[in-house]
C-alpha atoms as a PDB file:
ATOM      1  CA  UNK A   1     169.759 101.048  95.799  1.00  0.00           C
ATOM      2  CA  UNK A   2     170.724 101.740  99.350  1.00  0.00           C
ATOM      3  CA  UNK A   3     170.168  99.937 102.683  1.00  0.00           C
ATOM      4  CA  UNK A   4     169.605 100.964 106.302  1.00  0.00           C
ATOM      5  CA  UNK A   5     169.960  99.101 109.066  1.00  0.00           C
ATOM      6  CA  UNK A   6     167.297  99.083 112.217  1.00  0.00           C
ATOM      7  CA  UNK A   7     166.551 102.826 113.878  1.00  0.00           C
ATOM      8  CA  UNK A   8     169.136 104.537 110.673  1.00  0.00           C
ATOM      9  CA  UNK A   9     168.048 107.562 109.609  1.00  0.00           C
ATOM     10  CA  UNK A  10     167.190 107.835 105.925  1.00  0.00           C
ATOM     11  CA  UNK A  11     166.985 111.737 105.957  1.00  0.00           C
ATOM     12  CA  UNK A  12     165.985 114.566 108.580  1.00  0.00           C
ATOM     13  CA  UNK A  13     163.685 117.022 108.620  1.00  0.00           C
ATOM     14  CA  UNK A  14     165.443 120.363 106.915  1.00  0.00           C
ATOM     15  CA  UNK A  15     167.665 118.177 104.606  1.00  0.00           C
ATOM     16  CA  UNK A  16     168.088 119.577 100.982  1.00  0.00           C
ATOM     17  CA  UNK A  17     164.827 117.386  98.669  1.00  0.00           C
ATOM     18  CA  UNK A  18     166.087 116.135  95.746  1.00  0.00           C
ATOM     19  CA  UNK A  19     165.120 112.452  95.725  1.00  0.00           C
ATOM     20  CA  UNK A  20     162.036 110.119  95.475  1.00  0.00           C
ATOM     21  CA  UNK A  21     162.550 106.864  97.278  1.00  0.00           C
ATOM     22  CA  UNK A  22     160.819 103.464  96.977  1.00  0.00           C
ATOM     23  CA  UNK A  23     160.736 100.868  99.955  1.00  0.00           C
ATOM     24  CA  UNK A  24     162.094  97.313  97.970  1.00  0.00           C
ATOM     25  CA  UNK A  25     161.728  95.684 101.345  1.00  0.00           C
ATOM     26  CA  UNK A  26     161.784  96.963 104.876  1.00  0.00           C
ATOM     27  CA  UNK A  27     159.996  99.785 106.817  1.00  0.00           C
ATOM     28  CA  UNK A  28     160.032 103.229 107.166  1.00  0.00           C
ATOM     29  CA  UNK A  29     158.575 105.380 109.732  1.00  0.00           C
ATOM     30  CA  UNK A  30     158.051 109.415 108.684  1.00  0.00           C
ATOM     31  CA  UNK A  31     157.863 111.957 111.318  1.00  0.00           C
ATOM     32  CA  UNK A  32     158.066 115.288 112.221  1.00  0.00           C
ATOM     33  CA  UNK A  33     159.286 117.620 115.310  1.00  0.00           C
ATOM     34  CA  UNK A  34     157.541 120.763 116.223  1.00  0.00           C
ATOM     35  CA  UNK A  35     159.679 124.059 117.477  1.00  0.00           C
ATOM     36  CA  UNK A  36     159.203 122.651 121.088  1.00  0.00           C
ATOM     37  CA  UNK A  37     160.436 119.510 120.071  1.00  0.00           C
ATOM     38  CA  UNK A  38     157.535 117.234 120.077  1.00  0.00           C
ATOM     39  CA  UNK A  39     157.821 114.530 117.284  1.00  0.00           C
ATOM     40  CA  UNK A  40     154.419 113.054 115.813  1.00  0.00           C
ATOM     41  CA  UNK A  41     154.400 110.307 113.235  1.00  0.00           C
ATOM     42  CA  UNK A  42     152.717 110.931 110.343  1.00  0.00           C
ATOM     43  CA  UNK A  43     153.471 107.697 108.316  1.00  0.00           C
ATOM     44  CA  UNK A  44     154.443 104.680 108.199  1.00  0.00           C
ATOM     45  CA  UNK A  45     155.664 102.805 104.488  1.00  0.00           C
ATOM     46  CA  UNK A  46     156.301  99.776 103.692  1.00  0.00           C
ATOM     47  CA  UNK A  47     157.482  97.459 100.606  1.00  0.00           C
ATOM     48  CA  UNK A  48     155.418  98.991  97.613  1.00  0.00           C
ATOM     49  CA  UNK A  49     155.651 101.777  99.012  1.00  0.00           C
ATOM     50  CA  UNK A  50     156.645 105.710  97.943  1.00  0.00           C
ATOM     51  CA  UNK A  51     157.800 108.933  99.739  1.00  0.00           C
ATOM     52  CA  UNK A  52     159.782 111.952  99.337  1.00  0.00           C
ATOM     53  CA  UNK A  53     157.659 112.870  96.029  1.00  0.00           C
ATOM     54  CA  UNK A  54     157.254 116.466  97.642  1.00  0.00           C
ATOM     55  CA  UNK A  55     161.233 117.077  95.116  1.00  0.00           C
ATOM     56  CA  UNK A  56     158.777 116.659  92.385  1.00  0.00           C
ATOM     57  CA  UNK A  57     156.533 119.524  93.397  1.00  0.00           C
ATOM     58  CA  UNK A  58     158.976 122.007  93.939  1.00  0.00           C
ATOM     59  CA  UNK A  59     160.090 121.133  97.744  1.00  0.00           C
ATOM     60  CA  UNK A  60     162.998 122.661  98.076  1.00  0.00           C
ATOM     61  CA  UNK A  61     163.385 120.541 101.861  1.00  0.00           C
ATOM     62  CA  UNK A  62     162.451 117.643 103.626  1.00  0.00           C
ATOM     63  CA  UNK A  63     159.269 118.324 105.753  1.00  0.00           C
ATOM     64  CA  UNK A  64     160.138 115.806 108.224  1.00  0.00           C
ATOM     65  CA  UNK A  65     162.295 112.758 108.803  1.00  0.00           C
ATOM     66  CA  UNK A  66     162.369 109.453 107.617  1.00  0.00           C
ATOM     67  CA  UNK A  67     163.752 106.177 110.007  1.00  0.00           C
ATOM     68  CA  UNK A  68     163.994 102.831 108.750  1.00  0.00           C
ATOM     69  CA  UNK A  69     162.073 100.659 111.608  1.00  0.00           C
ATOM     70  CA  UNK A  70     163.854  97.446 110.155  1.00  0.00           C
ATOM     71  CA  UNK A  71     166.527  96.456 107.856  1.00  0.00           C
ATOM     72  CA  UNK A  72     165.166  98.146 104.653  1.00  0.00           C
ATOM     73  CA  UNK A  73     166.149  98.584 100.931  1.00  0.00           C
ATOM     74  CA  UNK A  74     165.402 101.523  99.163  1.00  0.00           C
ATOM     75  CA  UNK A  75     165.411 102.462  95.314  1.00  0.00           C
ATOM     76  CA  UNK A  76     166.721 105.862  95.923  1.00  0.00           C
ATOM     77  CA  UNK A  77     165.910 108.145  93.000  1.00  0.00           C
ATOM     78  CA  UNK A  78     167.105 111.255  91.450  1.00  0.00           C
ATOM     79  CA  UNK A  79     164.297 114.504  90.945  1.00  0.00           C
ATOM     80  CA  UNK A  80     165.715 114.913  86.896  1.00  0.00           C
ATOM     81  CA  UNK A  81     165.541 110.870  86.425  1.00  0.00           C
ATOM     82  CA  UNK A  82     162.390 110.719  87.920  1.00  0.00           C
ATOM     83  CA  UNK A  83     160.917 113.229  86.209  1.00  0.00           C
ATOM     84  CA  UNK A  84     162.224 112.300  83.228  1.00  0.00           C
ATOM     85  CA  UNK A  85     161.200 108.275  83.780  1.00  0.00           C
ATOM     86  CA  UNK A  86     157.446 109.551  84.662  1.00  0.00           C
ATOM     87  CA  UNK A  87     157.101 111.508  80.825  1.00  0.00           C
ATOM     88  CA  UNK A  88     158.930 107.978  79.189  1.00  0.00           C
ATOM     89  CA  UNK A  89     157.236 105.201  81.311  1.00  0.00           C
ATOM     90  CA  UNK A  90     153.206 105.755  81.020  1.00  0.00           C
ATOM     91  CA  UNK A  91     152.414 102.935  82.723  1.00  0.00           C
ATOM     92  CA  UNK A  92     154.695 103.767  85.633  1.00  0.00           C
ATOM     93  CA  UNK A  93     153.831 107.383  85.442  1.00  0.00           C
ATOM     94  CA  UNK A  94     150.057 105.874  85.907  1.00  0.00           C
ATOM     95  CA  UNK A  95     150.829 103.505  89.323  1.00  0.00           C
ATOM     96  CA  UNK A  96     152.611 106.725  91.167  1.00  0.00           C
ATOM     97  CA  UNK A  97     150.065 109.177  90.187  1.00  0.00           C
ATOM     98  CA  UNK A  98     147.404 106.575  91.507  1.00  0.00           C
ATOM     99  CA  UNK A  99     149.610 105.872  94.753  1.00  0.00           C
ATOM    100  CA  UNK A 100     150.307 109.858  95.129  1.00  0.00           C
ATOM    101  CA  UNK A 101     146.396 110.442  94.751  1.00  0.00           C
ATOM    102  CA  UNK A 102     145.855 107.905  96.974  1.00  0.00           C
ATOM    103  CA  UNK A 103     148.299 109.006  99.395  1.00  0.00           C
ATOM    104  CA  UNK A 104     147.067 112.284  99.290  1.00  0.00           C
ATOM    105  CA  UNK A 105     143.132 110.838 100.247  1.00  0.00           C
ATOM    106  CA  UNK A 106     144.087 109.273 103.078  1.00  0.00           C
ATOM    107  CA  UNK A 107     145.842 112.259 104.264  1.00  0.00           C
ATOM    108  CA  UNK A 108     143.312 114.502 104.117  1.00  0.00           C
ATOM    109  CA  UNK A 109     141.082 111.269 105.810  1.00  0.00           C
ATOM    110  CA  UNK A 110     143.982 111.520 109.012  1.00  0.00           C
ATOM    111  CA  UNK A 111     143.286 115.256 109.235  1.00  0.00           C
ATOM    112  CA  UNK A 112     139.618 114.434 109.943  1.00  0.00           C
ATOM    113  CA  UNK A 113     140.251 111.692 111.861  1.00  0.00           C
ATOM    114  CA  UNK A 114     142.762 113.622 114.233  1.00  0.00           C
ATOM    115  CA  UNK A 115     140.133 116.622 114.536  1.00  0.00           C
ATOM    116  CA  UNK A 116     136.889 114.647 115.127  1.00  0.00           C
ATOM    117  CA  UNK A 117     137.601 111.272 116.388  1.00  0.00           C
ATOM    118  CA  UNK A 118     138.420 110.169 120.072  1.00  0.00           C
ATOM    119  CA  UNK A 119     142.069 108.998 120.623  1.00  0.00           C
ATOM    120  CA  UNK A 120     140.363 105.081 120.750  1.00  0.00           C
ATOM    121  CA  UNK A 121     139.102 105.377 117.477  1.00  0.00           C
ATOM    122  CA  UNK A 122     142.093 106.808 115.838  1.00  0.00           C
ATOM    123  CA  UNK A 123     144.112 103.761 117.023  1.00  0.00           C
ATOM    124  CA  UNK A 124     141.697 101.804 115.671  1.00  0.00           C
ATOM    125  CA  UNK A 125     142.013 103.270 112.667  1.00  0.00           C
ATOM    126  CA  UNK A 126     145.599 103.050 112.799  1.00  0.00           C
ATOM    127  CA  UNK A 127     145.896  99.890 113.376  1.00  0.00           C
ATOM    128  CA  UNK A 128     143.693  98.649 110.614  1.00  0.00           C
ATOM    129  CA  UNK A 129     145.938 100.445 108.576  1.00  0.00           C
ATOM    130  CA  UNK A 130     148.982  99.277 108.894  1.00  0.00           C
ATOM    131  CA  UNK A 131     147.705  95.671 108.827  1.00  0.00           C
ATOM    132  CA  UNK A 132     146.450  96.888 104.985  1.00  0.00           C
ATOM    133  CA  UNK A 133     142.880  96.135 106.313  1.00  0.00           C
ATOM    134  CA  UNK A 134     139.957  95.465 103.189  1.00  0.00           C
ATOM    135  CA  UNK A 135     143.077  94.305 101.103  1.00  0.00           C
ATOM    136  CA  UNK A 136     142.843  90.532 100.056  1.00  0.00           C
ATOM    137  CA  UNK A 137     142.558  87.360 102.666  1.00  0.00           C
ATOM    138  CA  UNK A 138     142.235  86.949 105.857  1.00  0.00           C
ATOM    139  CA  UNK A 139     143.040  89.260 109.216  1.00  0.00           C
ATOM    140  CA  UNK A 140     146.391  90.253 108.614  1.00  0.00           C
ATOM    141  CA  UNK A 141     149.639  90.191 110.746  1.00  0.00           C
ATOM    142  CA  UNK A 142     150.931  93.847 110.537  1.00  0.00           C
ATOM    143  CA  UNK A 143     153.773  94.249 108.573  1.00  0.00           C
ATOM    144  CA  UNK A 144     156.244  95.412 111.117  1.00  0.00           C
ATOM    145  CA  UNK A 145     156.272  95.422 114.888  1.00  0.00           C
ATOM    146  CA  UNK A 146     155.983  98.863 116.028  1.00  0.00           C
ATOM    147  CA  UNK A 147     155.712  99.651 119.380  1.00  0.00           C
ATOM    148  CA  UNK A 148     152.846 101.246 122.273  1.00  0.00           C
ATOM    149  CA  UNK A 149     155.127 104.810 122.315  1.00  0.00           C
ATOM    150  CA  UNK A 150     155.662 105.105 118.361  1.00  0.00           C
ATOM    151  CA  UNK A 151     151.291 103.638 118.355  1.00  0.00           C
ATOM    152  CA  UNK A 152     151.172 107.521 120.958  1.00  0.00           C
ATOM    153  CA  UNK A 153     152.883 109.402 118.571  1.00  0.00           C
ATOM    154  CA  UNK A 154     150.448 108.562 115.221  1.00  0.00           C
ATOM    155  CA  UNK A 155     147.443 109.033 117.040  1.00  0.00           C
ATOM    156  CA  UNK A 156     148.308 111.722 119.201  1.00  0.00           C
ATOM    157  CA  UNK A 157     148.212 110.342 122.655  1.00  0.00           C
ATOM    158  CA  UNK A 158     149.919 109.136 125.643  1.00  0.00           C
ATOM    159  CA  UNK A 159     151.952 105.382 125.861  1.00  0.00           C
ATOM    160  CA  UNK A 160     149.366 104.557 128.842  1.00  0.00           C
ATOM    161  CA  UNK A 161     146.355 105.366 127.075  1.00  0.00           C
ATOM    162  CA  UNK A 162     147.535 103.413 124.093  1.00  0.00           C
ATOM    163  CA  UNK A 163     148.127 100.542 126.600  1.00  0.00           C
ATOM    164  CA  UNK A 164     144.710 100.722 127.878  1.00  0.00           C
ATOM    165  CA  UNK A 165     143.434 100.557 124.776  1.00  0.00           C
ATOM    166  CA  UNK A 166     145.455  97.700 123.163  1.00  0.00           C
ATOM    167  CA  UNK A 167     144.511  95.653 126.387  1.00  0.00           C
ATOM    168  CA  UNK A 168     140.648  96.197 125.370  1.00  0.00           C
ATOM    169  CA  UNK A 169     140.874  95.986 122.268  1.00  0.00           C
ATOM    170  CA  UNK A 170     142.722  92.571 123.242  1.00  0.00           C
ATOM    171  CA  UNK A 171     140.000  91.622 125.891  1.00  0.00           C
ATOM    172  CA  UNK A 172     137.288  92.006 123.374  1.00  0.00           C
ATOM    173  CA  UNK A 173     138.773  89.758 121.064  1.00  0.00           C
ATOM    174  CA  UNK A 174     139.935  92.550 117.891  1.00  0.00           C
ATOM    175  CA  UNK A 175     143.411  91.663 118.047  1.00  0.00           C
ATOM    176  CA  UNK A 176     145.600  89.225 119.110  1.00  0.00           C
ATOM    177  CA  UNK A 177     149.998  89.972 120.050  1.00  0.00           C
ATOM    178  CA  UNK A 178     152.446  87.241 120.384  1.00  0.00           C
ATOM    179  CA  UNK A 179     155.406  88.752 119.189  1.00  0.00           C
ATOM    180  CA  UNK A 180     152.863  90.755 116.243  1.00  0.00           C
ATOM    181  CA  UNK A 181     149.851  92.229 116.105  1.00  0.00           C
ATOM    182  CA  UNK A 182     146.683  90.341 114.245  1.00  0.00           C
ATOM    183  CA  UNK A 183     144.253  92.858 113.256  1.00  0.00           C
ATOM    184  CA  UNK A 184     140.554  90.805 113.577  1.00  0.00           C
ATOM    185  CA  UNK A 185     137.375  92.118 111.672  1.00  0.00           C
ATOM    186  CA  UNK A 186     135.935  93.295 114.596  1.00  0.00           C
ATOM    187  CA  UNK A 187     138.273  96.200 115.171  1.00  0.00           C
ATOM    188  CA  UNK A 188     136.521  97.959 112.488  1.00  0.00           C
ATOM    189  CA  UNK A 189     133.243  98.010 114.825  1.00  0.00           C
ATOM    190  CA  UNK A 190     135.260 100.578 117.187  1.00  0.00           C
ATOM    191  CA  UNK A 191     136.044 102.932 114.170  1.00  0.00           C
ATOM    192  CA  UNK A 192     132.305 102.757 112.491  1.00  0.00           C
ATOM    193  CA  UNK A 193     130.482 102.740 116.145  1.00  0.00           C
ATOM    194  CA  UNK A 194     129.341 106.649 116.484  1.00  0.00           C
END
């Protein structure tokens, strides 16, 4: 187990691979920064949740970085234990190969969403995703509060057009923020409307 406090790095981008991590409680964001220094965020995990699994494949280093956005616990992982735990465990070996697989689908679902969707839709999308949208009950709370600039960085935008858009998305009733962000059905209608 190990625990980070607020904003503490878990790992950077370049560090040697050689663990899989799972969030106990907390969250995580995972980003990258290009040559030129521009950082995008291409995750965000949360209790349940997996990453780092790129050890197991033969990553040799980090792709990115990984931040805790809140106090978080993490069961921190060895490559040789978790390999070895995957052949023992079936059942376990089932949940992370459906959670990798799944990761993996809606990767390849952000890559077409970045290349054919407007920057509106894609924080739409976002959104409904971190507040676990189509899971059980009713409009969810998202998990952790994450701000308009981090918001820029998953979709690929500016802070102000985020802005704009979280103010009519607000106007038109999708979500609500006091503190948190309520995800209402609705929202979907801006990510399904052509």
């Amino acid at each position: 187990m190990a625990e980070f406090r607020r904003k503490q790095r878990i790992f950077s981008q370049g560090d040697p691979a050689a663990t899989v991590l799972y969030v106990m409680e907390g969250a995580v964001k995972l980003s990258v920064i290009s040559a030129a220094g521009k950082e995008a965020v291409v995750g965000m995990m949360g209790a349940g949740d997996f990453f780092g699994e790129g050890c197991l494949a033969g990553q040799p280093l980090r792709m990115g970085s990984a931040t805790a956005l809140l106090p978080t616990r993490l069961l921190v992982v060895e490559k040789k234990t978790m390999v070895r735990v995957l052949h023992e465990q079936h059942a376990l070996a089932d949940r992370f190969m459906a959670y990798v697989l799944g990761r993996n689908i809606r990767i390849e679902e952000d890559l077409i969403d970045q290349l054919f969707n407007s920057s509106e839709k894609r924080l739409a999308r976002a959104l409904l995703l971190m507040a676990r949208y189509g899971m059980e009950g009713p409009p969810r709370k998202m998990r952790v509060k994450v701000s308009q600039e981090i918001l820029a960085e998953m979709v690929g935008t500016t802070r102000s057009r985020v802005n704009y858009f979280m103010n009519k998305f607000r106007k038109l009733g999708f979500i609500e923020y006091n503190g948190g962000i309520r995800i209402h059905d609705g929202l979907l209608s801006v990510v399904l409307h052509e």
